[in-house]
N, C-alpha and C. Protein backbone atom coordinates (compact mmCIF):
# COMPACT_ATOMS: atom_id res chain seq x y z
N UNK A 1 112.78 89.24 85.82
CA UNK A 1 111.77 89.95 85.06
C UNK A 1 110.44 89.20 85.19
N UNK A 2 109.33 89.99 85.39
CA UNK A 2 107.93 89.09 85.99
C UNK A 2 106.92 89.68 84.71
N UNK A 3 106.60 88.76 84.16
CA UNK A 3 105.26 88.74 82.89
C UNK A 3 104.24 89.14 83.25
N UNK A 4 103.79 89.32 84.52
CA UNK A 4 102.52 89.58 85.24
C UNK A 4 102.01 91.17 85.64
N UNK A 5 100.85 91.45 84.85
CA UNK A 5 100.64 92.54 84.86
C UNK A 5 98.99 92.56 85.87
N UNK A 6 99.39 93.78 86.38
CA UNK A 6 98.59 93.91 87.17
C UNK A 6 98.02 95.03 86.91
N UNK A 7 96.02 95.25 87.11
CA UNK A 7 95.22 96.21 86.91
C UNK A 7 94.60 96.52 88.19
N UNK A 8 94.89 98.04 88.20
CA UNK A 8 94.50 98.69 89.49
C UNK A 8 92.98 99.45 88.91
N UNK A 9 91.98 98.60 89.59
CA UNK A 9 90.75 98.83 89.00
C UNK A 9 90.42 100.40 90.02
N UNK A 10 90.40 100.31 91.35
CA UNK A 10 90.13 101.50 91.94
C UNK A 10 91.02 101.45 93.18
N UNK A 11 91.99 103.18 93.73
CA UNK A 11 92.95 103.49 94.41
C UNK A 11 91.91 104.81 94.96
N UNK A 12 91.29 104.47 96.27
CA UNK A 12 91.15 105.58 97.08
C UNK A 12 91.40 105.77 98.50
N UNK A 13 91.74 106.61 99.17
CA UNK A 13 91.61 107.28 99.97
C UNK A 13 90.97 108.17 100.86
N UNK A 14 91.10 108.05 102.23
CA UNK A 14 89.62 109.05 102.35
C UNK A 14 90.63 110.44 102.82
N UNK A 15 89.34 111.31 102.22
CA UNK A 15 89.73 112.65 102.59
C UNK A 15 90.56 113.03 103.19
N UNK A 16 90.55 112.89 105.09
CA UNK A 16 91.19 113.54 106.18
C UNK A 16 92.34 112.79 105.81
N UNK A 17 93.07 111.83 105.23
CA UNK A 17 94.00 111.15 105.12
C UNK A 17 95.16 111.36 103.53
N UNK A 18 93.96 112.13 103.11
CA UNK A 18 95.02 112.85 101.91
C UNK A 18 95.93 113.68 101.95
N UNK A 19 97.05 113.82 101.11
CA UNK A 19 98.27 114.80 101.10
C UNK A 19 99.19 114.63 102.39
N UNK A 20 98.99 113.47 103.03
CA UNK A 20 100.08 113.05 103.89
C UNK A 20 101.05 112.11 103.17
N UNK A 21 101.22 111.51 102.33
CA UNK A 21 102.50 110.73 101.64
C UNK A 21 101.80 109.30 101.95
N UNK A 22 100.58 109.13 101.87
CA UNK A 22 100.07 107.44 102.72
C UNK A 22 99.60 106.79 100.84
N UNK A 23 99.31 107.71 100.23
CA UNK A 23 98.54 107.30 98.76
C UNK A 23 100.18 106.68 97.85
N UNK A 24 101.41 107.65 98.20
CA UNK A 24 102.70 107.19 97.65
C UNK A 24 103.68 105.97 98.23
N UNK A 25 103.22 106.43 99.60
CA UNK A 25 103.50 105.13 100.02
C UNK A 25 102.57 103.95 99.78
N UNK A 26 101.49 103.81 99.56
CA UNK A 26 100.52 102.53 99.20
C UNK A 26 101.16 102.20 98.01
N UNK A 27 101.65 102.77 97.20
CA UNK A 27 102.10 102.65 95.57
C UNK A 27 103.58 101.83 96.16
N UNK A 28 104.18 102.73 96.97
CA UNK A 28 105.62 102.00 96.70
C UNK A 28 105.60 100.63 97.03
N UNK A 29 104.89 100.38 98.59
CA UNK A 29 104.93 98.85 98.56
C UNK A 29 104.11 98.00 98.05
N UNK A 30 103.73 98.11 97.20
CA UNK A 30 102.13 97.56 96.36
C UNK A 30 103.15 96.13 95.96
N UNK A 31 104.14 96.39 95.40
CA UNK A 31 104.87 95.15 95.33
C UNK A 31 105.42 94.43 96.26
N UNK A 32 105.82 94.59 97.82
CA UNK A 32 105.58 94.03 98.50
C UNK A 32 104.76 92.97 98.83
N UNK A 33 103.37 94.21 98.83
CA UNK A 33 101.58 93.30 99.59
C UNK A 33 101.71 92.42 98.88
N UNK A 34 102.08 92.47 97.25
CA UNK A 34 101.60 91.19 96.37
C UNK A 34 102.32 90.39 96.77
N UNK A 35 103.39 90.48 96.91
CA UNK A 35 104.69 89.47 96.74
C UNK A 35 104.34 88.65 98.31
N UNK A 36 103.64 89.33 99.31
CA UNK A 36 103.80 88.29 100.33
C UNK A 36 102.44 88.33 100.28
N UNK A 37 101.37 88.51 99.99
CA UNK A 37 99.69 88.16 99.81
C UNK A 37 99.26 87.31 99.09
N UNK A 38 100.26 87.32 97.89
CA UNK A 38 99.30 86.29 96.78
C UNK A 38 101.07 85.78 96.03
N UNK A 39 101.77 85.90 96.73
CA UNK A 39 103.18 84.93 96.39
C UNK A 39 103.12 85.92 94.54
N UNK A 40 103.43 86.88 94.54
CA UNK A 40 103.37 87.13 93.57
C UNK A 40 103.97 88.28 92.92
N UNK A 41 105.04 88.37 92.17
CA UNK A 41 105.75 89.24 91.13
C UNK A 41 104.85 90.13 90.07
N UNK A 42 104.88 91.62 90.08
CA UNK A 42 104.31 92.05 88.97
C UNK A 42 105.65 92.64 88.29
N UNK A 43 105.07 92.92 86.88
CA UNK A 43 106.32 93.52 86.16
C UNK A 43 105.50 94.83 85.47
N UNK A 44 104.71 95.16 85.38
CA UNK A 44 103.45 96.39 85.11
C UNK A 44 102.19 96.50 85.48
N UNK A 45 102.43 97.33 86.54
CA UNK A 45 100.56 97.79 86.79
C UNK A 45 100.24 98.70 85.77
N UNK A 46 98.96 98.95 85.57
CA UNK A 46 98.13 99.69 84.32
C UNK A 46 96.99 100.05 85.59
N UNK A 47 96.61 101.44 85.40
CA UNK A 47 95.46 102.02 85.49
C UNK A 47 95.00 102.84 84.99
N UNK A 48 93.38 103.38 85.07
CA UNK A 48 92.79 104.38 84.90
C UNK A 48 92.80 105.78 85.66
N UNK A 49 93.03 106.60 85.18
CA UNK A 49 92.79 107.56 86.57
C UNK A 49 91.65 108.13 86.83
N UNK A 50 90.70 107.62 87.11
CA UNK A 50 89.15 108.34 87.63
C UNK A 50 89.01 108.80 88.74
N UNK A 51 88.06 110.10 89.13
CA UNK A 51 88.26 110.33 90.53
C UNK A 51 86.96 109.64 91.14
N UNK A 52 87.44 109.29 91.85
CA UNK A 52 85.77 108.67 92.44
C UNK A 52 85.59 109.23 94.05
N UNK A 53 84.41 108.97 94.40
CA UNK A 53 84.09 109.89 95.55
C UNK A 53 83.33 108.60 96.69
N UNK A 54 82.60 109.13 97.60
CA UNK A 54 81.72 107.80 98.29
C UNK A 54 80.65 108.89 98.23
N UNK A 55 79.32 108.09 98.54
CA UNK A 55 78.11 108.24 98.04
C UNK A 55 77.89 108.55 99.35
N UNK A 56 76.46 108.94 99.90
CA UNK A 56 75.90 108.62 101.43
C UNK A 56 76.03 107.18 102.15
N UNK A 57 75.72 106.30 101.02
CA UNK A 57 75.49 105.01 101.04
C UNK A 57 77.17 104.12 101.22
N UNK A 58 77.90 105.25 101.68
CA UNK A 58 79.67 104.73 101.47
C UNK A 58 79.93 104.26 100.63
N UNK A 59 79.33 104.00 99.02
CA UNK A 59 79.95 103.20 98.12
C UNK A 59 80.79 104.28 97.65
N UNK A 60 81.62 103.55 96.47
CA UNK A 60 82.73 104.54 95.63
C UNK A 60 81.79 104.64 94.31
N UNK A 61 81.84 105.68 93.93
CA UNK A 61 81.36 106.23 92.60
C UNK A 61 82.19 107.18 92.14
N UNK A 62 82.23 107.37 90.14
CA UNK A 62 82.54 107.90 89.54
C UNK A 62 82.19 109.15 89.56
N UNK A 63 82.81 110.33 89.63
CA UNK A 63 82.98 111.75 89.86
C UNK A 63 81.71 112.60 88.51
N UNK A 64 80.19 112.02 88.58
CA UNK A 64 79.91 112.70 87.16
C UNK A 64 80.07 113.85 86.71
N UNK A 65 79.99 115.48 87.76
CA UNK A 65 79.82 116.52 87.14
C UNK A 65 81.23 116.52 86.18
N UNK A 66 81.03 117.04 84.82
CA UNK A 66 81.84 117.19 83.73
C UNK A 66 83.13 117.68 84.09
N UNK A 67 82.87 119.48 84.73
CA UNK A 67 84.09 120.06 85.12
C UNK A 67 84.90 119.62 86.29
N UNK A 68 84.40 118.73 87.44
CA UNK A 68 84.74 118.57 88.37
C UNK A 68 85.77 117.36 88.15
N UNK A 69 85.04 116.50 87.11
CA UNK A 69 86.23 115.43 86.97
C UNK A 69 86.94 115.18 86.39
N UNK A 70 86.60 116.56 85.38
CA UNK A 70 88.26 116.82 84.77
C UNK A 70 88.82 117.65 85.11
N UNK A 71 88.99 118.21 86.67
CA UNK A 71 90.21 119.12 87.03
C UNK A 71 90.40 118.11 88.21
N UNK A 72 90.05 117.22 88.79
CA UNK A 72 90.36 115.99 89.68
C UNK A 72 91.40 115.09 88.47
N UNK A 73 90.64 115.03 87.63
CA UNK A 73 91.48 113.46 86.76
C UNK A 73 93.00 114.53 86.66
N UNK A 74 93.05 115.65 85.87
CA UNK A 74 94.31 116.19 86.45
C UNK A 74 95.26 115.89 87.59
N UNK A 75 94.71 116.03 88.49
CA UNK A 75 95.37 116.25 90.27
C UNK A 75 96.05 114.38 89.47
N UNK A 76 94.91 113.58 89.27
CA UNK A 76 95.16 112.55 89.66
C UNK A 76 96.55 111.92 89.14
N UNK A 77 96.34 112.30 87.38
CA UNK A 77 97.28 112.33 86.75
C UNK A 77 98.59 112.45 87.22
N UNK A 78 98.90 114.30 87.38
CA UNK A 78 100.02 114.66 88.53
C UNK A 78 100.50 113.31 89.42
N UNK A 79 99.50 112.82 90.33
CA UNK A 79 99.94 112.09 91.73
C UNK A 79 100.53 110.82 90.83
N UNK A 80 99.87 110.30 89.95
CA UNK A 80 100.49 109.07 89.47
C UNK A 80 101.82 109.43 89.01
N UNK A 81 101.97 110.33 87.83
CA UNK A 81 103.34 110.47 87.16
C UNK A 81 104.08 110.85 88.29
N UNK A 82 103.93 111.22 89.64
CA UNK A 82 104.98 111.93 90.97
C UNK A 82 105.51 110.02 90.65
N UNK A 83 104.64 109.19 91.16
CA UNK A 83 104.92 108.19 91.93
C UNK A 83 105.51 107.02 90.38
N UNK A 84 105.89 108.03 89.29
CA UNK A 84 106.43 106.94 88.33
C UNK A 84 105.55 106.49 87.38
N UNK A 85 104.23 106.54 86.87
CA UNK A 85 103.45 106.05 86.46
C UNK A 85 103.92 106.92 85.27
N UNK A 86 103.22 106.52 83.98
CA UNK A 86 103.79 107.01 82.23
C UNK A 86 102.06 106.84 81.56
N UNK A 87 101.79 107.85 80.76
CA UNK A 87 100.66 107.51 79.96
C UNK A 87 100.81 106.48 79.01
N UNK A 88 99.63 106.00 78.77
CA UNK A 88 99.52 105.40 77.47
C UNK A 88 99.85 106.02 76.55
N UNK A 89 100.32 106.20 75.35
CA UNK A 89 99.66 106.90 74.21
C UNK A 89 98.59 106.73 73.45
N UNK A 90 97.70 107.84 72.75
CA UNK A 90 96.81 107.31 72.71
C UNK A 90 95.72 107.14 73.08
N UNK A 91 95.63 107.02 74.74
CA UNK A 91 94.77 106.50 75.68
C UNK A 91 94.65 107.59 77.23
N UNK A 92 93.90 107.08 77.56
CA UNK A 92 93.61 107.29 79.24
C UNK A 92 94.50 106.89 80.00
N UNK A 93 94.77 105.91 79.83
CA UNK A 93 95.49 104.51 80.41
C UNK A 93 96.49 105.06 81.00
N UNK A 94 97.07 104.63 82.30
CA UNK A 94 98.68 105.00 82.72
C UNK A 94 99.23 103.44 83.06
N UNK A 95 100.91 103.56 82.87
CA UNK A 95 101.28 102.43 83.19
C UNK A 95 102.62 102.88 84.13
N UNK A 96 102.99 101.67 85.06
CA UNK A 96 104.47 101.67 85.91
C UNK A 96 105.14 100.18 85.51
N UNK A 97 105.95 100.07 84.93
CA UNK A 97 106.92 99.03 84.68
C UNK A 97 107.58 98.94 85.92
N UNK A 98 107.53 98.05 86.66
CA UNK A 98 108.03 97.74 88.03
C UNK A 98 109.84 96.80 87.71
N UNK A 99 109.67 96.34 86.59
CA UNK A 99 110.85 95.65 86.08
C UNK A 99 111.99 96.47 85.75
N UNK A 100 111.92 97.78 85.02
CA UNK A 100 112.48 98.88 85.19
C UNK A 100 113.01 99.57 86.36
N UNK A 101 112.00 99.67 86.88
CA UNK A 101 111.99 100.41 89.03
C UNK A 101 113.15 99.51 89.25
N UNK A 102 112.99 98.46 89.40
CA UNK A 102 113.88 97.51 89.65
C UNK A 102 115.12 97.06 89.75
N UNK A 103 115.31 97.43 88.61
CA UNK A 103 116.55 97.27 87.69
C UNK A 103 117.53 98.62 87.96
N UNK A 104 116.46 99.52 88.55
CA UNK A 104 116.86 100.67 88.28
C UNK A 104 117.48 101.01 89.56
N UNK A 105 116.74 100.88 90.48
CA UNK A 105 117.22 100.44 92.12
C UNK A 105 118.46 99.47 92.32
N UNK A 106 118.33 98.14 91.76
CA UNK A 106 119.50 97.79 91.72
C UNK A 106 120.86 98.21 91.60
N UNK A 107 120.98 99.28 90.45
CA UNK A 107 122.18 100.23 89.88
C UNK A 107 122.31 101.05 90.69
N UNK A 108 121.41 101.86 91.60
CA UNK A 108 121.40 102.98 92.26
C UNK A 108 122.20 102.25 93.41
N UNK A 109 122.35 100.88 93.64
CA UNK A 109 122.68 100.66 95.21
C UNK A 109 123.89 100.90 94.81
N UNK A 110 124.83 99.99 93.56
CA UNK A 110 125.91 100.00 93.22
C UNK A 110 127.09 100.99 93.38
């Protein structure tokens, strides 16, 4: 069981590369990258789900028009809870207990 929680400040993708399974797969081995990048165990990632876009200037920015980024934060929602993620209550916030996944995989091999 790993104490270490991890915050996924921003998860994007570009366009032509969406709705191929590359955004679910980045999620599944996310514990991997850590574990051999930074020698490191998480036991909960936490994020926000914002949609963000790139600018002319290629930066990432927050989605401002009102309606637009709340029928995106939807989609986004959806894609997280596909890939396991749970709301806060309460909150914005989503979380994945990876210690659970885990545990849970373990039993499944059995």
């Amino acid at each position: 069981m790993s104490l270490n929680i991890f915050h996924i400040e921003r998860f994007y993708i570009e366009e032509e590369f969406r709705n191929k399974g590359i955004g679910e797969k980045i999620l599944d081995l996310l514990d991997d990258i850590l574990n051999y990048t930074l020698n490191c165990e998480v036991g909960c990632y936490i994020l926000l789900p914002n949609p963000i876009t790139k600018n002319d200037k290629n930066e990432l920015k927050i989605i401002k028009d009102e309606n637009l980024n709340k029928k995106l934060k939807k989609k986004l929602v959806k894609f997280y809870r596909k890939c396991g993620y749970k709301k806060i209550s309460k909150s914005d916030y989503m979380y994945l207990n990876t210690d659970y996944i885990n545990v849970k995989r373990d039993f499944d091999v059995l």
